[in-house]
Protein backbone atom coordinates (compact mmCIF):
# COMPACT_ATOMS: atom_id res chain seq x y z
CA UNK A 1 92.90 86.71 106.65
CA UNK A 2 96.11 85.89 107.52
CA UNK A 3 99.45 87.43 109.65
CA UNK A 4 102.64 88.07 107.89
CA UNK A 5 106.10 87.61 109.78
CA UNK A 6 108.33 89.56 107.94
CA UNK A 7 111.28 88.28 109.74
CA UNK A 8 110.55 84.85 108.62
CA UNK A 9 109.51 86.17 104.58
CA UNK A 10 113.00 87.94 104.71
CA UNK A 11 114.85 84.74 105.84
CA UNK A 12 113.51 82.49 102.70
CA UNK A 13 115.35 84.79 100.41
CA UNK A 14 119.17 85.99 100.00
CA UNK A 15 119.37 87.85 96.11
CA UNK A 16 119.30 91.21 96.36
CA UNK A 17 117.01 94.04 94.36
CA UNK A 18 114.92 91.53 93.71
CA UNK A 19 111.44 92.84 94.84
CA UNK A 20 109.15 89.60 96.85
CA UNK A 21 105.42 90.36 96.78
CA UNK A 22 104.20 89.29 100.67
CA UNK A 23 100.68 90.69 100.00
CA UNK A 24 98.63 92.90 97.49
CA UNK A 25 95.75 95.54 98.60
CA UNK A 26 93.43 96.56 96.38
CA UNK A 27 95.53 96.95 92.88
CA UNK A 28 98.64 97.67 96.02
CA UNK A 29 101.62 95.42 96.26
CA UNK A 30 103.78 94.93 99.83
CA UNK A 31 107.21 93.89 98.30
CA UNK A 32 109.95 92.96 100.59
CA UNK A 33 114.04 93.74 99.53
CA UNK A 34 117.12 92.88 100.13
CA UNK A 35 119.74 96.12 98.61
CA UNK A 36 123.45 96.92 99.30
CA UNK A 37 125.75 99.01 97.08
CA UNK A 38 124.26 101.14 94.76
CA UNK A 39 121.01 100.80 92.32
CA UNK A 40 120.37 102.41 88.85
CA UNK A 41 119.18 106.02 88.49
CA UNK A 42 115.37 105.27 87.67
CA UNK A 43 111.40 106.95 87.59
CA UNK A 44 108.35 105.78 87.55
CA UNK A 45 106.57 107.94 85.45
CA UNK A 46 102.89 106.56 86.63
CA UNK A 47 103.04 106.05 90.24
CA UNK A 48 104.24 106.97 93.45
CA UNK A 49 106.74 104.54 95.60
CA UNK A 50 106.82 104.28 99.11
CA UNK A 51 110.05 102.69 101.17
CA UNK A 52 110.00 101.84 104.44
CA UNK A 53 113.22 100.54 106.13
CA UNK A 54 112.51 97.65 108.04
CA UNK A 55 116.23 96.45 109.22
CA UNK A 56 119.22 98.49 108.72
CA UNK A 57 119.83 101.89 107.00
CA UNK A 58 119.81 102.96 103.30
CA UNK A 59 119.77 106.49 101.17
CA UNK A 60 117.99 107.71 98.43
CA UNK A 61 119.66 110.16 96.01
CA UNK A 62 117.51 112.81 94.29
CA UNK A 63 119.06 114.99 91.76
CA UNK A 64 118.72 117.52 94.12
CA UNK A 65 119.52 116.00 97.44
CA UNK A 66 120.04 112.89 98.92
CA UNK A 67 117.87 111.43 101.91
CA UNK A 68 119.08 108.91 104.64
CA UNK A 69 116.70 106.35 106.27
CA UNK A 70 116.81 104.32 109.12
CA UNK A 71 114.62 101.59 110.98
CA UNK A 72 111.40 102.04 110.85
CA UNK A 73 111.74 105.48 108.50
CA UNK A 74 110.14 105.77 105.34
CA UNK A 75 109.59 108.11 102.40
CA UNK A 76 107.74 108.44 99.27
CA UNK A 77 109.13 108.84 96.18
CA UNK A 78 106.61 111.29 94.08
CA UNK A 79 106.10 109.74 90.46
CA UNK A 80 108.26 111.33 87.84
CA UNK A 81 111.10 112.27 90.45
CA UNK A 82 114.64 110.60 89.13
CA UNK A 83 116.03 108.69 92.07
CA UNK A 84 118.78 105.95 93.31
CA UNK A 85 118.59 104.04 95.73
CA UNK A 86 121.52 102.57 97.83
CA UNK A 87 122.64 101.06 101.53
CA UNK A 88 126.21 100.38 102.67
CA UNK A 89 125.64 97.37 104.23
CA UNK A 90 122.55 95.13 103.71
CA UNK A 91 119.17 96.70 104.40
CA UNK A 92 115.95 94.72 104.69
CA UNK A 93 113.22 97.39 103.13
CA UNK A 94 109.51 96.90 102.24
CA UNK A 95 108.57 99.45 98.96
CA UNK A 96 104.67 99.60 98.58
CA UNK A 97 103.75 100.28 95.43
CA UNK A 98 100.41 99.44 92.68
CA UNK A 99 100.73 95.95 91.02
CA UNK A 100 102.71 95.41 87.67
CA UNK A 101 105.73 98.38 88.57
CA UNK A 102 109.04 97.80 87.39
CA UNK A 103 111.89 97.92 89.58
CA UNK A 104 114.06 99.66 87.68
CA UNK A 105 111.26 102.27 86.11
CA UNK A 106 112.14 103.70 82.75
CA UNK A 107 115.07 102.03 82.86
CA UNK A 108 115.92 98.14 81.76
CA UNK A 109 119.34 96.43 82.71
CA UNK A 110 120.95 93.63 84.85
CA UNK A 111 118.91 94.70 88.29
CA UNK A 112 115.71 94.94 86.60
CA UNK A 113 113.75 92.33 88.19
CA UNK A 114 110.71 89.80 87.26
CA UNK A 115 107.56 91.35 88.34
CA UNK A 116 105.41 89.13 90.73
CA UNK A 117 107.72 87.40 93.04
CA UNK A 118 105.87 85.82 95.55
CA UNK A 119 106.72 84.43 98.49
């Protein structure tokens, strides 16, 4: 057993939607983020995805609405739901979600990152 600083994980990285796995629980990965701008419209067709805004403030656009988060906020993302997410500035966000999930969902292009980044 072991403590996690997730000011000091956050610091060893700078690239941005690139998922880093911190720690896994059961078949559960704890990925820390760096986003700004906008991401690609995605779904995961499988599995739920939780964020959880650690530093700063992003959004979440839903076909049907769009959702604003804030420090220490979070939401989960129902499997199958079309989303994109975005931040105006640099947020710092953890997204919790089962081992081997793509970043980018259904979708593959530039932002789609390597699975199992650890740091």
């Amino acid at each position: 057993m072991k403590k996690i600083n997730l000011k000091s994980k956050f610091q060893k990285f700078t690239d941005q939607w690139s998922p880093k796995v911190i720690e896994e629980m059961n078949d559960y990965q704890f990925k820390l983020v760096k986003i700004e701008n906008d991401f690609t419209w995605h779904k995961h067709d499988d599995t739920d995805e939780t964020f959880l805004v650690i530093e700063g403030k992003m959004g979440i656009e839903f076909e049907d609405q769009k959702v604003e988060l804030t420090e220490g906020e979070m939401i989960v993302v129902p499997k199958g739901k079309k989303h994109k997410p975005y931040a105006d500035k640099e947020a710092k966000i953890m997204i919790i979600e089962p081992k081997g999930v793509t970043n980018t969902g259904d979708v593959v292009n530039d932002l789609t990152a390597k699975n199992d980044q650890w740091l």
